[in-house]
Protein backbone atom coordinates (compact mmCIF):
# COMPACT_ATOMS: atom_id res chain seq x y z
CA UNK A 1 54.58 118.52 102.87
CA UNK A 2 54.55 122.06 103.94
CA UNK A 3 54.68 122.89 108.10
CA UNK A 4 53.78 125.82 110.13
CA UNK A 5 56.64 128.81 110.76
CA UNK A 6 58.61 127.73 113.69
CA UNK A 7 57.82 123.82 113.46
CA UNK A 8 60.73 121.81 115.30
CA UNK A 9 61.78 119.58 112.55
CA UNK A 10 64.81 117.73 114.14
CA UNK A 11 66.67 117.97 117.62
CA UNK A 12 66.04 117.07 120.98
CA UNK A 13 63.56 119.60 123.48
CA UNK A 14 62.05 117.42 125.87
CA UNK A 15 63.03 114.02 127.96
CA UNK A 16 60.55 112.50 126.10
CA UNK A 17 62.46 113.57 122.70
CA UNK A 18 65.56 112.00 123.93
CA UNK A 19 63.20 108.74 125.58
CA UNK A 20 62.00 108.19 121.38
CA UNK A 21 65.96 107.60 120.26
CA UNK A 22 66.34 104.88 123.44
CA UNK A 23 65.88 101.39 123.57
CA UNK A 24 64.38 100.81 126.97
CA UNK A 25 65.69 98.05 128.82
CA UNK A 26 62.29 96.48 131.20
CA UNK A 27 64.92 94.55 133.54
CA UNK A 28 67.59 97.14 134.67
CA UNK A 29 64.97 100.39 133.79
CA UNK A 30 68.24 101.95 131.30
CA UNK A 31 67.30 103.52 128.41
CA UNK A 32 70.06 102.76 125.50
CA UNK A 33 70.25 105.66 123.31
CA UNK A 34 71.02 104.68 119.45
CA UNK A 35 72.08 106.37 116.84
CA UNK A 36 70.06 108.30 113.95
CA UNK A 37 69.87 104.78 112.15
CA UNK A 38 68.81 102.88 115.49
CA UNK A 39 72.73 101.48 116.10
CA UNK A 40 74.17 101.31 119.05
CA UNK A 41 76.79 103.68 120.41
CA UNK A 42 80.44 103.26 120.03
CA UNK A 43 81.80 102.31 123.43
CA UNK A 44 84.34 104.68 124.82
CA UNK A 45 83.10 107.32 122.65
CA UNK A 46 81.30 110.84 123.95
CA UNK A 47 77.87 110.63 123.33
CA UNK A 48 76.98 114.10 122.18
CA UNK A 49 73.33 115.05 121.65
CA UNK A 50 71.88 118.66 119.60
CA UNK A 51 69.27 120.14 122.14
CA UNK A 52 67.27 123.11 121.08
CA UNK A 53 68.49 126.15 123.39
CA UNK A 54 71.46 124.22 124.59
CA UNK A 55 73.10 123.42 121.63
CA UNK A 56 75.66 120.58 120.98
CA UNK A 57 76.19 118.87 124.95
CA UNK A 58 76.73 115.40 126.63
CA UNK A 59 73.47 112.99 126.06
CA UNK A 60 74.13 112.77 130.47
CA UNK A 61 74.02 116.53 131.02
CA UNK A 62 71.38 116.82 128.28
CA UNK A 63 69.07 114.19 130.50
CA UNK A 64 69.86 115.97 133.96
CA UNK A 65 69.75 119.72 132.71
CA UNK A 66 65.90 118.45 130.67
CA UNK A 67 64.70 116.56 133.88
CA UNK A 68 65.42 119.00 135.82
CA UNK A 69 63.86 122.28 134.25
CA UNK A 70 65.10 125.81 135.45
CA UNK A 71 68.30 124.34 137.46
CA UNK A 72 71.87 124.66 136.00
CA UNK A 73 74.59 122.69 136.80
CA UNK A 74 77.60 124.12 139.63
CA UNK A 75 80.50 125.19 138.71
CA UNK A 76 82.80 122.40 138.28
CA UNK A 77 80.09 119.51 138.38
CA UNK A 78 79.63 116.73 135.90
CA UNK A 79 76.58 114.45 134.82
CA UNK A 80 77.25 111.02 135.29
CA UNK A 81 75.55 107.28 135.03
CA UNK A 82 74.72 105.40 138.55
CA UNK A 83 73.97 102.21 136.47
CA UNK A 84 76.34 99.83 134.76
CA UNK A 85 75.53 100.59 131.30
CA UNK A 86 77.99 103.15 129.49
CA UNK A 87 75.33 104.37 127.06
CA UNK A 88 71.91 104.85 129.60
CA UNK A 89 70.25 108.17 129.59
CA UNK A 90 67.48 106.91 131.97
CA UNK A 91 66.59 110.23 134.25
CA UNK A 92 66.67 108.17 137.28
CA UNK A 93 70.23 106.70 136.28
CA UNK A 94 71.83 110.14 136.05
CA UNK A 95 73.19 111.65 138.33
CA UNK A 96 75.15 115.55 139.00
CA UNK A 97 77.62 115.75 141.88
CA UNK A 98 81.47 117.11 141.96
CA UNK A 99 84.22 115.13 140.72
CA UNK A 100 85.00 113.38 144.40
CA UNK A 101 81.48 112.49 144.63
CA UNK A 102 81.61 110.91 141.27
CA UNK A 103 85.47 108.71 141.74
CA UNK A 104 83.95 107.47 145.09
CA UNK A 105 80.96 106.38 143.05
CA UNK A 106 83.11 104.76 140.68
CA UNK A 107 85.39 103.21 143.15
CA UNK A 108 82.72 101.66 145.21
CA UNK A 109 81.43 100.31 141.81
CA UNK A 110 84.60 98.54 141.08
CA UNK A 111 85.32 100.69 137.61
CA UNK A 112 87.94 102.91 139.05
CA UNK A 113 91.41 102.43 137.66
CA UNK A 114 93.31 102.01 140.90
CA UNK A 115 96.68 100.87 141.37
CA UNK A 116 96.47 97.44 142.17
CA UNK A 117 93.94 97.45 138.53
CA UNK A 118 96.40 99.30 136.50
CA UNK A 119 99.46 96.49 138.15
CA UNK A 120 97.05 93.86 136.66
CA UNK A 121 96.46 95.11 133.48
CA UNK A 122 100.18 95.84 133.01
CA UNK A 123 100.83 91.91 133.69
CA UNK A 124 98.75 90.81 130.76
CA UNK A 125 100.32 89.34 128.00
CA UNK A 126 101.30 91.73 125.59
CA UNK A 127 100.29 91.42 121.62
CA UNK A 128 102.99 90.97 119.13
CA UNK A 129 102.95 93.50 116.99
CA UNK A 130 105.22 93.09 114.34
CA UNK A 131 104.80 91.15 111.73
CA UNK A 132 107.11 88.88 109.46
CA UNK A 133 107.11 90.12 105.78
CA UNK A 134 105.62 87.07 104.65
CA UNK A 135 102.70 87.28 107.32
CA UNK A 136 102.62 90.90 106.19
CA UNK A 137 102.22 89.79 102.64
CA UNK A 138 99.72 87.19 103.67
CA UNK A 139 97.22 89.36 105.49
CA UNK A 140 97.39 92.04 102.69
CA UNK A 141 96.05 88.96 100.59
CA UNK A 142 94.02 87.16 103.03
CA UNK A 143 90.12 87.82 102.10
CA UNK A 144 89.61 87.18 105.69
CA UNK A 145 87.87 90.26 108.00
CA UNK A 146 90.27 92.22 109.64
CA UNK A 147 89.25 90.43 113.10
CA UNK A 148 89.70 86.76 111.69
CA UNK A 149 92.83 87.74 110.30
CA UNK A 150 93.90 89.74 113.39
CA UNK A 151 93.24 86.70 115.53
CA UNK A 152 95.03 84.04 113.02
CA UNK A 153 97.82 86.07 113.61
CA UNK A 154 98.20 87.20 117.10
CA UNK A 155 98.27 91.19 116.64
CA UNK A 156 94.92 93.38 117.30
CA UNK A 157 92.49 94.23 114.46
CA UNK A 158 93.25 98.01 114.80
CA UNK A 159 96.94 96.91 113.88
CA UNK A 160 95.57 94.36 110.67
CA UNK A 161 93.33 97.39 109.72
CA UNK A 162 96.21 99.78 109.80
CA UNK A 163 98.69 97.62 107.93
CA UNK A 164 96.12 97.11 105.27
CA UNK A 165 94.86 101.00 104.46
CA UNK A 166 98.63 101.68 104.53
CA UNK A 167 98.93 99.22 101.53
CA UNK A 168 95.93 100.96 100.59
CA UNK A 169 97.22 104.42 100.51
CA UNK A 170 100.20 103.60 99.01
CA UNK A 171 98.83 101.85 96.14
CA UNK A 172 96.88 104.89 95.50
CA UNK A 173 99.66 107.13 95.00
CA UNK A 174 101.55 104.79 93.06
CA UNK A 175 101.66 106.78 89.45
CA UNK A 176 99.09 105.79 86.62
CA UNK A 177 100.57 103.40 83.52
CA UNK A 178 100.73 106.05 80.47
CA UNK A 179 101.07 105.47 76.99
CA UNK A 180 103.96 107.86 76.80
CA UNK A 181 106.10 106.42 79.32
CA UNK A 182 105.37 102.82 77.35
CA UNK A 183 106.59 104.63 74.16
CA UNK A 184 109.49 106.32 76.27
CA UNK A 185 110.53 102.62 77.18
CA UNK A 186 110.04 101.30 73.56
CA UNK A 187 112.39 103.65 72.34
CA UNK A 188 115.47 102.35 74.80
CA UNK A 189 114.64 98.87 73.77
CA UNK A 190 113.93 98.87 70.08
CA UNK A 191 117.57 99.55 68.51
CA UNK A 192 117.56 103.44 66.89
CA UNK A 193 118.60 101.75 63.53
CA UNK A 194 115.16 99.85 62.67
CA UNK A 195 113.23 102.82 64.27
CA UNK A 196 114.96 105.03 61.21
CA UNK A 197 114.54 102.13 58.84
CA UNK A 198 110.66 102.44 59.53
């Protein structure tokens, strides 16, 4: 179907744009964002947003800079979530400050990584991460997920993942079976005298 010259066909322009890609959450007031497909966001991850006349830019600076029209950020100040959620672009749970505004935020929230946090999460039990070369052997031929077979074995499912597309990789560079080498073999084996005598 044809459109007008100058028709926004994709992109992000408005809060309510950005409100459309969100799953909104009645109890806590967060709106989720998802992905193009409706998924939800990889934790950890930096949830980057195309918004027209901005370009490529944080989904929590593209919220505060499109709720707040005509203002610009400070030099040296960052967008950030007041809520608990790590993917929420909810206008009202964003928030711009400097960067000791924002740590004493997250300390008083309990997220900070202090030092008495970091000492506990050194004393957790570490993983094993090695593996025997028979457990090695079994997870390459376990038909088990890499987190069932992860957890079966006591290492993380990044590690199972990593042993198994290394297996992967190698058995994809592993040369081709030719007919020529075959013949190349058949020769050493077969004596030369019944090879003439043919």
């Amino acid at each position: 179907m044809s459109h007008a010259k100058g028709t926004r066909l994709d992109g992000i322009a408005s809060v309510e744009d950005l409100r459309q890609r969100c799953v909104i959450d009645e109890d806590s007031g967060c709106w989720h964002l998802r992905t193009a497909r409706g998924k939800a966001l990889p934790r950890g991850d930096r949830h980057v947003v195309w918004v027209h006349g901005l370009g490529h830019i944080t989904a929590t600076r593209a919220v505060w800079l499109l709720s707040h029209p005509g203002k610009t950020l400070r030099n040296g100040w960052i967008c950030f979530r007041t809520c608990d959620s790590y993917d929420c672009v909810s206008p009202l749970h964003v928030s711009a400050a400097n960067r000791g505004t924002w740590f004493r935020h997250i300390k008083a929230s309990g997220k900070a990584r202090t030092p008495a946090k970091l000492a506990a999460i050194a004393a957790l039990p570490k993983v094993n991460q090695k593996l025997t070369p028979e457990l090695r052997q079994w997870l390459l031929e376990s038909t088990q997920s890499g987190s069932e077979a992860a957890h079966a074995l006591g290492i993380t499912q990044s590690r199972a993942n990593c042993i198994r597309a290394e297996h992967r990789k190698a058995q994809a560079t592993r040369p081709a079976a030719s007919v020529f080498d075959f013949a190349s073999r058949l020769v050493d084996v077969v004596p030369k005298t019944s090879l003439e005598a043919a």
